[in-house]
N, C-alpha and C. Protein backbone atom coordinates (compact mmCIF):
# COMPACT_ATOMS: atom_id res chain seq x y z
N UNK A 1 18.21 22.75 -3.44
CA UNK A 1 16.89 22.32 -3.03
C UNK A 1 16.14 23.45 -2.32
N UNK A 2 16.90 24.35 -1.67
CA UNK A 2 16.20 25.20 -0.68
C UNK A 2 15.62 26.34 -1.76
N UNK A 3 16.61 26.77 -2.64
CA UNK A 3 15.96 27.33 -4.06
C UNK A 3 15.14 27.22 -4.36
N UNK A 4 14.46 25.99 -4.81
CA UNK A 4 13.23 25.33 -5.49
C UNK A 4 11.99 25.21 -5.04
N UNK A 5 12.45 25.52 -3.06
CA UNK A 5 11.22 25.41 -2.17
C UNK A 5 10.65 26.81 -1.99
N UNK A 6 11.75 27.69 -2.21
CA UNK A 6 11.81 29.35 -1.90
C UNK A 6 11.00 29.91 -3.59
N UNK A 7 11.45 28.74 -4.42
CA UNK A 7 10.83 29.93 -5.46
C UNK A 7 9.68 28.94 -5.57
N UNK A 8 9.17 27.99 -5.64
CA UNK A 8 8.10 27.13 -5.44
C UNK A 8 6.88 28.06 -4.45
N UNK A 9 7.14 28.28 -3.69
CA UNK A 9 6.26 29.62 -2.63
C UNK A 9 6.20 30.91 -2.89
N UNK A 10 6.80 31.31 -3.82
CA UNK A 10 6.87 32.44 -4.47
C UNK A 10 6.17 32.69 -5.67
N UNK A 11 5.98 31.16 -6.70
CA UNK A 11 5.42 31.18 -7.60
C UNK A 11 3.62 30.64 -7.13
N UNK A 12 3.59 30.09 -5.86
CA UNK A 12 2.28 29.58 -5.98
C UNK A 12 1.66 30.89 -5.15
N UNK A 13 2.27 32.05 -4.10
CA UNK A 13 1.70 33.00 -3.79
C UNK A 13 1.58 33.90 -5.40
N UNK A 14 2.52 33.92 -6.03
CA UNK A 14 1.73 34.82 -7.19
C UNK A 14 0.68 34.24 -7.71
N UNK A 15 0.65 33.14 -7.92
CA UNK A 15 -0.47 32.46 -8.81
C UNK A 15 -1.68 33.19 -8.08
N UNK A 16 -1.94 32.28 -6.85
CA UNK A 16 -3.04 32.57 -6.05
C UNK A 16 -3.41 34.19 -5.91
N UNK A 17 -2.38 35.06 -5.97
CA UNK A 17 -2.44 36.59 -6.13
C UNK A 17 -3.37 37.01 -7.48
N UNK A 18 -2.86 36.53 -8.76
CA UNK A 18 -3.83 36.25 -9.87
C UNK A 18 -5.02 35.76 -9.84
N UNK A 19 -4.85 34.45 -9.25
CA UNK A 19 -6.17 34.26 -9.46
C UNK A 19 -7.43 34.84 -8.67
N UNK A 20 -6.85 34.94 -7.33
CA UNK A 20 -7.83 35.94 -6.58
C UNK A 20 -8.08 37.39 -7.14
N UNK A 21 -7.40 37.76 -7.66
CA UNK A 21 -7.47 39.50 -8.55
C UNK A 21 -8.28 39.17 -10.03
N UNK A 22 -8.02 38.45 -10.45
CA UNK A 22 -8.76 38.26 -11.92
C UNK A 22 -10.02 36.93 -10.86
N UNK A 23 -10.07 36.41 -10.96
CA UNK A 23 -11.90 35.32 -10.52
C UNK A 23 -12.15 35.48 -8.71
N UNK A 24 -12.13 36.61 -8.49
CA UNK A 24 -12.45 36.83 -6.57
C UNK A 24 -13.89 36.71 -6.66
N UNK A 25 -14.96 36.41 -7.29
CA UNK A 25 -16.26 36.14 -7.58
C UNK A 25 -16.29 34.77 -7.66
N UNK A 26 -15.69 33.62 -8.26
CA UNK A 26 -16.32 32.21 -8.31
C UNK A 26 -14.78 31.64 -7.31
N UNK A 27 -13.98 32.11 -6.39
CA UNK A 27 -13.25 31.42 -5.80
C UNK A 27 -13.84 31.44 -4.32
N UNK A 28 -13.51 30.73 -3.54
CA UNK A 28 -13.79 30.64 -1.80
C UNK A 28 -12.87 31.90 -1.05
N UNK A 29 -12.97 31.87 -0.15
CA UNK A 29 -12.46 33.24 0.80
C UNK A 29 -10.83 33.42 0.48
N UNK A 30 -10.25 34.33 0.35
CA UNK A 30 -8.79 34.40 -0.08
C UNK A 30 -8.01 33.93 0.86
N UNK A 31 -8.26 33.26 2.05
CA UNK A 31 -7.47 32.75 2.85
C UNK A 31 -7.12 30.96 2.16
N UNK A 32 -7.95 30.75 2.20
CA UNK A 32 -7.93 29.17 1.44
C UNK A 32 -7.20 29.52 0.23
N UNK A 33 -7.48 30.51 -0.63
CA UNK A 33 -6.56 31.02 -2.03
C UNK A 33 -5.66 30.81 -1.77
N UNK A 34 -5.28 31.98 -0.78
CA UNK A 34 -3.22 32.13 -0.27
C UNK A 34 -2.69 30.89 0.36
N UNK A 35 -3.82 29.99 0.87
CA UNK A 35 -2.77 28.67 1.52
C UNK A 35 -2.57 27.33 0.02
N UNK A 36 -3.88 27.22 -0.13
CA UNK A 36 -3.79 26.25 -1.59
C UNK A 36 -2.72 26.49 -2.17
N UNK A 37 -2.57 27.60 -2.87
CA UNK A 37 -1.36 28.09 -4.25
C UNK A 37 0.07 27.42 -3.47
N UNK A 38 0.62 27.87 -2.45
CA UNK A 38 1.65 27.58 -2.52
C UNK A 38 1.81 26.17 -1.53
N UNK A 39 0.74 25.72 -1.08
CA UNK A 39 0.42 24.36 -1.02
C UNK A 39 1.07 23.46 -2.08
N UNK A 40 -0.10 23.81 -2.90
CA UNK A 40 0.06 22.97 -4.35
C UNK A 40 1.15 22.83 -5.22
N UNK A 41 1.92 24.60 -5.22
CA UNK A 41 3.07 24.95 -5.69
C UNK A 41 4.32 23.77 -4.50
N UNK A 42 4.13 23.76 -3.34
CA UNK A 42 4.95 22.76 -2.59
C UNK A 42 5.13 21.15 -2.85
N UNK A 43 3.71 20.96 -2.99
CA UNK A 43 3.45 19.45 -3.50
C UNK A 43 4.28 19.34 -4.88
N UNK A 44 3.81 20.29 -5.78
CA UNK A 44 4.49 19.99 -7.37
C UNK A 44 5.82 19.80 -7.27
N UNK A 45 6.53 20.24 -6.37
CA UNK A 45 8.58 20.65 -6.07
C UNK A 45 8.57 19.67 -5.76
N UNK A 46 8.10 18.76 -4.89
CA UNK A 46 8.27 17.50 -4.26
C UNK A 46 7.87 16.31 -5.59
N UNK A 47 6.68 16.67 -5.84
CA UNK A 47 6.42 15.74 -6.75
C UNK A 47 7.60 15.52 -8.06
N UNK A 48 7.76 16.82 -8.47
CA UNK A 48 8.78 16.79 -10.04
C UNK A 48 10.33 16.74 -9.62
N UNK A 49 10.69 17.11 -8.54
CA UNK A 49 12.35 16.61 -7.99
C UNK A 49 12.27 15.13 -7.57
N UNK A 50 11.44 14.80 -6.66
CA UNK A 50 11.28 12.62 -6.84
C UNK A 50 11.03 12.08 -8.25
N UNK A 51 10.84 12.79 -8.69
CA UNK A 51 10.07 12.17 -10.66
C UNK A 51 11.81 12.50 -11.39
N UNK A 52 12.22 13.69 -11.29
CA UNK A 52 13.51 14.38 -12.14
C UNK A 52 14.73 13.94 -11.50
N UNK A 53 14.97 13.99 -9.99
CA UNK A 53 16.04 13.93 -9.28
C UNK A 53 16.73 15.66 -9.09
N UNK A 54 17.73 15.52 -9.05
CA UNK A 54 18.28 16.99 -8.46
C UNK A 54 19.11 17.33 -9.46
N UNK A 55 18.85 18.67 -10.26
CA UNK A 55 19.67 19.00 -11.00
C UNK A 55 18.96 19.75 -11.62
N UNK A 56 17.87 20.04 -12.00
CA UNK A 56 16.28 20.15 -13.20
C UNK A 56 15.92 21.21 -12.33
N UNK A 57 16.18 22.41 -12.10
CA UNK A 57 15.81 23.29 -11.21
C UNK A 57 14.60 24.17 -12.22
N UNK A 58 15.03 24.06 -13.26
CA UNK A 58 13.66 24.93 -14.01
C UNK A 58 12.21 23.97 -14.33
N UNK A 59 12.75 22.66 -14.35
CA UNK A 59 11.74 21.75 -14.73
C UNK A 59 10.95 21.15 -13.28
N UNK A 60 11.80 21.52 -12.38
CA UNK A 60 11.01 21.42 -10.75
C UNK A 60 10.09 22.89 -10.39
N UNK A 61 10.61 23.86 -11.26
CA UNK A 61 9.64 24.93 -10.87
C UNK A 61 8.76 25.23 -11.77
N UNK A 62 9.01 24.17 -12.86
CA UNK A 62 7.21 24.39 -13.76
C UNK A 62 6.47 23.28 -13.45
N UNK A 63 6.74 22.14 -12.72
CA UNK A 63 5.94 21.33 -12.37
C UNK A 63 4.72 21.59 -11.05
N UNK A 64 5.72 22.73 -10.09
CA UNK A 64 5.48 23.51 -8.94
C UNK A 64 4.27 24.35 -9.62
N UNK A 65 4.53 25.29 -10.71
CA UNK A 65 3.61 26.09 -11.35
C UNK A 65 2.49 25.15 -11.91
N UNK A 66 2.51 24.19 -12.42
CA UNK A 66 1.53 23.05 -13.19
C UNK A 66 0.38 22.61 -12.11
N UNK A 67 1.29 22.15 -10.98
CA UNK A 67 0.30 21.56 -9.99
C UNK A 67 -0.57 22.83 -8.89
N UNK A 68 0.40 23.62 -9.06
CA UNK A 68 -0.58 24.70 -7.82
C UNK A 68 -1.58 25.53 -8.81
N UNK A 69 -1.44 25.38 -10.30
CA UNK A 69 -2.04 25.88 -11.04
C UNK A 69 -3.84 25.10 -10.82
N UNK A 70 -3.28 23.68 -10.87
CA UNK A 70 -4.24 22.88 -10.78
C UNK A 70 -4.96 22.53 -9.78
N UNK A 71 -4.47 22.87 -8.14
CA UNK A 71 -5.15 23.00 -7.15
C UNK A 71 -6.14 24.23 -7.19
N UNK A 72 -5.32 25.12 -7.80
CA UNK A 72 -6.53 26.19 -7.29
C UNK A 72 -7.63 26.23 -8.65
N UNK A 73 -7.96 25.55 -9.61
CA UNK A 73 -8.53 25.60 -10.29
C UNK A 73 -9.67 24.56 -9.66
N UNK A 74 -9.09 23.82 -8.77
CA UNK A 74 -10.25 22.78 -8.16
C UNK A 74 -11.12 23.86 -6.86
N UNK A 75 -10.38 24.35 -6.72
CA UNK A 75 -11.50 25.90 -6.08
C UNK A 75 -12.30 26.63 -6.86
N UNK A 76 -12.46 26.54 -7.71
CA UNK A 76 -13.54 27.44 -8.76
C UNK A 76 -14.66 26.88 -8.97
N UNK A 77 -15.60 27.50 -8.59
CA UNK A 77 -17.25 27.43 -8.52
C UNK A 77 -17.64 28.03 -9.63
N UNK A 78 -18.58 27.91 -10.02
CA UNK A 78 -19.45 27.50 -11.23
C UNK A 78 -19.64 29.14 -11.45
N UNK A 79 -20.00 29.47 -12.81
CA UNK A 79 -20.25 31.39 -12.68
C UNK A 79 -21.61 31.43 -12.40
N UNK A 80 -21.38 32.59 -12.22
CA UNK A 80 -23.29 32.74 -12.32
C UNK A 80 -24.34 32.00 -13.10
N UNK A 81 -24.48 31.06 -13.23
CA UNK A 81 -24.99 30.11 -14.09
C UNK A 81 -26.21 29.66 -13.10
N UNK A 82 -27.23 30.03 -12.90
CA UNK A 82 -28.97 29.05 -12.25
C UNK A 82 -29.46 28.34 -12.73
N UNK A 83 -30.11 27.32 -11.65
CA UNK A 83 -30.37 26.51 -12.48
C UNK A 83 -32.31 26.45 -12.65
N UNK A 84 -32.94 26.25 -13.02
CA UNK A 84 -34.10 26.77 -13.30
C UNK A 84 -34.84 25.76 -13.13
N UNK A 85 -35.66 25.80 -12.26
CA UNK A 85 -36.52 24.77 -11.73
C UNK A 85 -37.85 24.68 -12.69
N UNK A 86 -38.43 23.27 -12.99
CA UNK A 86 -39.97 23.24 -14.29
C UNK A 86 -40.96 23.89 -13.23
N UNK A 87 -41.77 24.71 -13.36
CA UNK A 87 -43.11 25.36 -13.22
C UNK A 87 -44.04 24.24 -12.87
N UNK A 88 -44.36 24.22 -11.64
CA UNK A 88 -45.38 23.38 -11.91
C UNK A 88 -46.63 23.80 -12.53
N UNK A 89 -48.09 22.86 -12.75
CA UNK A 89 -48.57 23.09 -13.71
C UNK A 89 -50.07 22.72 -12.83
């Protein structure tokens, strides 16, 4: 179990390492980055070892990767995209 929590924090600081290096333009300040990822990566270990039970050590650390994947994607702001107000007339 202590495995799963150790590489669970390992995989959601890389994530968040990625994603702040490739989208540091539409994400929030990299502090919220670095806590989310392995947040989320924590929640997923918990979530897929109560769902799997104990034994599934690779299938607890892609669930870890699935969900912190998916927290920090709920941090992503819109791209440069404006929105253009009608002229009045």
């Amino acid at each position: 179990m202590i495995l799963e929590v150790l590489g669970s924090v390992l995989l959601g600081l890389g994530l968040s390492w990625a994603a702040s290096h490739r989208l540091s333009h539409r994400l929030p300040p990299q502090r919220t980055v670095f806590t989310a990822g392995p947040l989320g990566a924590l929640f997923g270990t918990y979530l897929t070892h109560m769902a799997l039970g104990p034994g599934h050590v690779v299938a607890t650390l892609v669930g870890a990767l699935l969900v912190g994947a998916v927290l920090l994607s709920l941090l992503l702001r819109p791209a440069g995209r404006r929105l253009h107000r009608a002229q009045p007339s």
